[in-house]
Protein backbone atom coordinates (compact mmCIF):
# COMPACT_ATOMS: atom_id res chain seq x y z
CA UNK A 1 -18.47 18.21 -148.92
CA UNK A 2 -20.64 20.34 -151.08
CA UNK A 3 -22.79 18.40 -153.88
CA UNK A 4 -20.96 19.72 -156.96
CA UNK A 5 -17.71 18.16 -155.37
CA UNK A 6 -19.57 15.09 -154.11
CA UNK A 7 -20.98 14.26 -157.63
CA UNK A 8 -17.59 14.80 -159.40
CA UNK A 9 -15.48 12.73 -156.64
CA UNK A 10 -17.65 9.49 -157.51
CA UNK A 11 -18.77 10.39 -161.16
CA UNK A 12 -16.46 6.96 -162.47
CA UNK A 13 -19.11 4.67 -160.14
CA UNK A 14 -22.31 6.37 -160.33
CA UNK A 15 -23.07 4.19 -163.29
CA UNK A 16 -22.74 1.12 -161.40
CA UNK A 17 -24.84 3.24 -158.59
CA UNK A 18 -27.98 4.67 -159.91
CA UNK A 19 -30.29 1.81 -160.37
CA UNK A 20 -33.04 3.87 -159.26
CA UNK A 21 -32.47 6.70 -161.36
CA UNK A 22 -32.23 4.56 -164.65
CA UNK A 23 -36.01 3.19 -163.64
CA UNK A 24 -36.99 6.71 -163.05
CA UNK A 25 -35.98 7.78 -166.27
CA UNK A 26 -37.57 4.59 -167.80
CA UNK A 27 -40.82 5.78 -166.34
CA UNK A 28 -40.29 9.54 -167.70
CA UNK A 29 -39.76 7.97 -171.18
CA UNK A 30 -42.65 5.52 -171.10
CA UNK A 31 -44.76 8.26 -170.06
CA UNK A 32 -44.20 10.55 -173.23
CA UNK A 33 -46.58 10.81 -175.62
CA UNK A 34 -44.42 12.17 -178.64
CA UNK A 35 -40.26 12.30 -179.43
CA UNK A 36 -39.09 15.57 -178.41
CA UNK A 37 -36.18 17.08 -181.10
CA UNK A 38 -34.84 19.39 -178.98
CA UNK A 39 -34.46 18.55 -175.79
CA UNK A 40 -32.67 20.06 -172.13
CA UNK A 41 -31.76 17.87 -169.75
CA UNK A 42 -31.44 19.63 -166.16
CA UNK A 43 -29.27 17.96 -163.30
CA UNK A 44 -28.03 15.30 -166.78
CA UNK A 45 -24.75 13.44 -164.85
CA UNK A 46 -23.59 10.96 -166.95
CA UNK A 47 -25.72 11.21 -169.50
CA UNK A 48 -28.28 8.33 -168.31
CA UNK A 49 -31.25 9.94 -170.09
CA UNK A 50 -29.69 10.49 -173.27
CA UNK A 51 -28.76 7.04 -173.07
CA UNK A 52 -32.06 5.78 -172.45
CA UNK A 53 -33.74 7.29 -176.11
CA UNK A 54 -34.96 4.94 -178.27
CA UNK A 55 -34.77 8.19 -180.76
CA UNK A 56 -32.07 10.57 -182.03
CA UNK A 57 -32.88 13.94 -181.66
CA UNK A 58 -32.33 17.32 -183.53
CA UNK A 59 -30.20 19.26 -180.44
CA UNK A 60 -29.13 17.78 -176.77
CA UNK A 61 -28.50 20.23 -174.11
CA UNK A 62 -27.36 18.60 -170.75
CA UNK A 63 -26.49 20.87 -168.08
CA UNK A 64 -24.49 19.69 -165.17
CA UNK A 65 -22.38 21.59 -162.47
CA UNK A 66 -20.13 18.63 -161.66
CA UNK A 67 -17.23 18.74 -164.36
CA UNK A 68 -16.91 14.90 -163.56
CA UNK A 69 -20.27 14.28 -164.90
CA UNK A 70 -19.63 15.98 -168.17
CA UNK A 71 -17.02 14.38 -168.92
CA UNK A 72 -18.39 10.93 -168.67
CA UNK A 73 -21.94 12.31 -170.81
CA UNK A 74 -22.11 11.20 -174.20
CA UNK A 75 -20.67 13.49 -176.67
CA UNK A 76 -21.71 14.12 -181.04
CA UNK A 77 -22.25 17.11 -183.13
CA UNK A 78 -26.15 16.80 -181.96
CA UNK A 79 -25.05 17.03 -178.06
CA UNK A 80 -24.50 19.95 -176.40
CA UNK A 81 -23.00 20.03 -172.77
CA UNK A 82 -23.46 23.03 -170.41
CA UNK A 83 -21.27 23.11 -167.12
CA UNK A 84 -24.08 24.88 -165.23
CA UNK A 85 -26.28 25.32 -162.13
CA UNK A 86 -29.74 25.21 -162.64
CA UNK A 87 -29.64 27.17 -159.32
CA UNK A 88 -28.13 30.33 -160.66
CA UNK A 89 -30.70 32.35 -162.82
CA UNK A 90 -28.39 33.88 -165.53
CA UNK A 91 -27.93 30.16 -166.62
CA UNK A 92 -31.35 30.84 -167.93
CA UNK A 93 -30.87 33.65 -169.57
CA UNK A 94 -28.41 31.33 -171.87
CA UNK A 95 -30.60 28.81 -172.51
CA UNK A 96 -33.41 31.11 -173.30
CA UNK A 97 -31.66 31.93 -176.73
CA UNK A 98 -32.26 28.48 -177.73
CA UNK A 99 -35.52 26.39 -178.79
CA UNK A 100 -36.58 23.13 -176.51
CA UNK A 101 -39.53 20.79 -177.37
CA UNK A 102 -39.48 19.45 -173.75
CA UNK A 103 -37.46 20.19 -170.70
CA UNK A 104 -36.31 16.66 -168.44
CA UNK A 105 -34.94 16.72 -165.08
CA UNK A 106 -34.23 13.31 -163.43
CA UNK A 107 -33.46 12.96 -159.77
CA UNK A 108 -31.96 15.95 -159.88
CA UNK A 109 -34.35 19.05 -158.68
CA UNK A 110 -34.56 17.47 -155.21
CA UNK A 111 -30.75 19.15 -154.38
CA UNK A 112 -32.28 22.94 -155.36
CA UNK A 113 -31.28 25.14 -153.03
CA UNK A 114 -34.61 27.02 -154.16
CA UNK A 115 -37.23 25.03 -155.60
CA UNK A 116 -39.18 27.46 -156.16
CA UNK A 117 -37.26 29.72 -157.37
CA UNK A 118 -35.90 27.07 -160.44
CA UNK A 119 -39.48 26.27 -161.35
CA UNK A 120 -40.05 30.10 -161.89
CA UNK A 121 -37.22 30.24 -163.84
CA UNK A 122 -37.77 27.39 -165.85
CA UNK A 123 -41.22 28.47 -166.45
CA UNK A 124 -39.73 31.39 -168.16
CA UNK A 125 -38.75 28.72 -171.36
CA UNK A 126 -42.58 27.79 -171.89
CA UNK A 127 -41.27 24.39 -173.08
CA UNK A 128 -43.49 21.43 -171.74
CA UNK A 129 -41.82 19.23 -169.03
CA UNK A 130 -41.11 15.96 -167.35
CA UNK A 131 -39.17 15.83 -164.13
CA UNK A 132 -38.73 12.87 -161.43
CA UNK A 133 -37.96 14.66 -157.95
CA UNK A 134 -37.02 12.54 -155.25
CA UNK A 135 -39.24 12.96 -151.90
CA UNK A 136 -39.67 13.08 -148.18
CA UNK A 137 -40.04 9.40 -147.29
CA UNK A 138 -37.04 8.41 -149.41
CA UNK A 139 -35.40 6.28 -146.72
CA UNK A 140 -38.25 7.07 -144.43
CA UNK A 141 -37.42 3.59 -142.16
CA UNK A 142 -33.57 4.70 -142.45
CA UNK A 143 -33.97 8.26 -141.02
CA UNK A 144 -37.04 6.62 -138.71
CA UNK A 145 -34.60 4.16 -136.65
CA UNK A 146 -32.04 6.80 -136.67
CA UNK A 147 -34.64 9.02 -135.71
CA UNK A 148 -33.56 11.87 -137.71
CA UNK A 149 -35.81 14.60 -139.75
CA UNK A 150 -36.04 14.06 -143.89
CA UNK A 151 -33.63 15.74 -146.27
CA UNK A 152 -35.94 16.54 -148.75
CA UNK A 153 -39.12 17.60 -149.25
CA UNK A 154 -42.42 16.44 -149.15
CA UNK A 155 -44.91 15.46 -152.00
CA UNK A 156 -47.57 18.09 -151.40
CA UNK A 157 -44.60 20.58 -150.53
CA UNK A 158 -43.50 20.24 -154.15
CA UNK A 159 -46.69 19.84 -155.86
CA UNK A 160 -47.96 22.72 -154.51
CA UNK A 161 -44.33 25.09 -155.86
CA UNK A 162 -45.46 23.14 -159.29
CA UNK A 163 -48.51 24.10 -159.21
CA UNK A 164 -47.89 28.06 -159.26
CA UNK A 165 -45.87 27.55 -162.64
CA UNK A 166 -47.15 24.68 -164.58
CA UNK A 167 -50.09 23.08 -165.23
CA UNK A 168 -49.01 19.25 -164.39
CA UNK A 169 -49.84 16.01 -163.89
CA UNK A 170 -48.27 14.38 -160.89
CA UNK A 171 -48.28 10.51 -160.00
CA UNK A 172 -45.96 9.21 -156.63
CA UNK A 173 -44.51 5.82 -157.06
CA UNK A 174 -42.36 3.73 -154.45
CA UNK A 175 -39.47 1.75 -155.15
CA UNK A 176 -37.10 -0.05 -153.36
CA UNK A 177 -33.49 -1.40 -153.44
CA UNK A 178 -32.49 -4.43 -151.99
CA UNK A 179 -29.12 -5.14 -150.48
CA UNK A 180 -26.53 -8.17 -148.65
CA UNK A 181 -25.44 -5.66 -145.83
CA UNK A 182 -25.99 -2.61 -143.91
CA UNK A 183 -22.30 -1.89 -145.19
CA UNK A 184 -23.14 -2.10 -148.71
CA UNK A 185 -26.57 -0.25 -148.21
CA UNK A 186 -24.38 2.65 -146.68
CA UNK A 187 -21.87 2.23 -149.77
CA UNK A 188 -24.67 2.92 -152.23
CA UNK A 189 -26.02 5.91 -150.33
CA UNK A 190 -22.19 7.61 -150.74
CA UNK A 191 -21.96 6.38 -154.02
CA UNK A 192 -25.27 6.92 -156.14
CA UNK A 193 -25.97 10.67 -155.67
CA UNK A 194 -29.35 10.36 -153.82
CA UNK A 195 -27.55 12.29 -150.63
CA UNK A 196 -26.98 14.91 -152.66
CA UNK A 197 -23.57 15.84 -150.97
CA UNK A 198 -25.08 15.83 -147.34
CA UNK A 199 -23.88 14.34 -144.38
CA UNK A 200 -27.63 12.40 -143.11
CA UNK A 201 -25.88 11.06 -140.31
CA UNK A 202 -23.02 11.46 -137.93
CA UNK A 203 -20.50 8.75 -136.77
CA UNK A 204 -22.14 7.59 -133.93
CA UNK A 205 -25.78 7.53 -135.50
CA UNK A 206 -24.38 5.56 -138.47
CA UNK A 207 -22.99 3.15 -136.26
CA UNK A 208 -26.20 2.71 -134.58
CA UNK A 209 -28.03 2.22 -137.72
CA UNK A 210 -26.01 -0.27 -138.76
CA UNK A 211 -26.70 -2.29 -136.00
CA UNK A 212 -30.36 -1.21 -135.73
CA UNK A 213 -31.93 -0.87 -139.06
CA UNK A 214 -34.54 -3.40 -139.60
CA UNK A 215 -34.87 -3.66 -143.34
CA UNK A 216 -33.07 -5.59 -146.11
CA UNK A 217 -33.70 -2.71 -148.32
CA UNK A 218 -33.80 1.33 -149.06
CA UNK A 219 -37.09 2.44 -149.59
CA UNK A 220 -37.65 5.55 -152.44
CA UNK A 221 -40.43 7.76 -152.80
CA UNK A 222 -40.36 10.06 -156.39
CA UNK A 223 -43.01 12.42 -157.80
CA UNK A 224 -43.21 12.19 -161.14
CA UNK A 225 -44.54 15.92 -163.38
CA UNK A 226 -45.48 15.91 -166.57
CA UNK A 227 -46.97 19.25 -168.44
């Protein structure tokens, strides 16, 4: 299942899902040193971010490729909803026609098929950002006991594709997620996005992570850019 269908399929419960994404965009916010007006929101889902403001700005761009996720995002005559892919460069060209104070991406870059690629292009805006990309040991003692490679990138990997296009702070904080069961651990992984659409494990190495996996909890590793 691709990620675009994956994110549309359980767009009703990712609310009740992304726990971790709603303290990563906590963080993002906290971190700010002014109230953007004009704002883009990359990767937005349900609108979690815009919910989050403690302000009401001028002009709210969220751009999302899963239609599901639009349609839950908060709407008004200040909010403006793009069905896009930040993947696909002529998206760009579109939002280059309009003014941004600061560009946020939360738990959302992490999916790109081309990181690298997506920070050149967003570059291209010379708007100031703040993004939260999820990391290499995300689940590190899950893909450990199943003894399967990372989904995502490393730190330093990202840092240094940041580094060629913005001039950035970066700080990597930890979280983690408790859970009652293996069963509902493996319920929030399908449910809250952070697979991104991909299939981590097969049948039989789910089954033996069920019965293996040490922990009570999920651990999560996110870098956190500000420019």
């Amino acid at each position: 299942m691709s990620a675009q269908t994956e994110f549309s399929k359980y767009a009703d419960h990712y609310g009740s899902y992304n726990i971790i994404q709603k303290q990563v965009i906590a963080k993002m916010l906290d971190d700010l040193t002014e109230q953007p007006e004009h704002i883009l929101d990359l990767g937005c889902g349900d609108g979690a971010l815009h919910e989050a403001l403690s302000w009401k700005p001028k002009h709210f761009v969220g751009v999302d490729f899963a239609p599901g996720m639009l349609e839950l995002h908060p709407k008004g005559e200040y909010v403006e909803c793009v069905y896009g892919d930040f993947n696909d460069s002529e998206l760009f060209g579109h939002l280059n026609t309009m003014h941004f104070d600061r560009i946020f991406s939360a738990s959302a870059l992490q999916w790109s098929t081309d990181l690298d690629r997506v920070l050149a292009n967003v570059s291209l805006l010379h708007t100031p950002v703040s993004f939260a990309i999820f990391t290499a040991n995300t689940f590190e003692t899950l893909f450990k006991t199943a003894d399967v490679s990372p989904v995502l990138c490393h730190a330093d990997e990202v840092i240094e594709s940041v580094k060629k296009y913005f001039d950035a702070e970066f700080e990597v904080v930890k979280y983690t997620l408790e859970f009652e069961s293996t069963r509902d651990m493996f319920r929030y992984i399908k449910r809250s996005g952070v697979s991104g659409g991909r299939r981590i494990l097969n049948y039989k190495q789910t089954k033996r992570l069920m019965q293996e996996y040490p922990l009570n909890y999920l651990e999560f590793e996110v870098l956190f850019i500000r420019s």
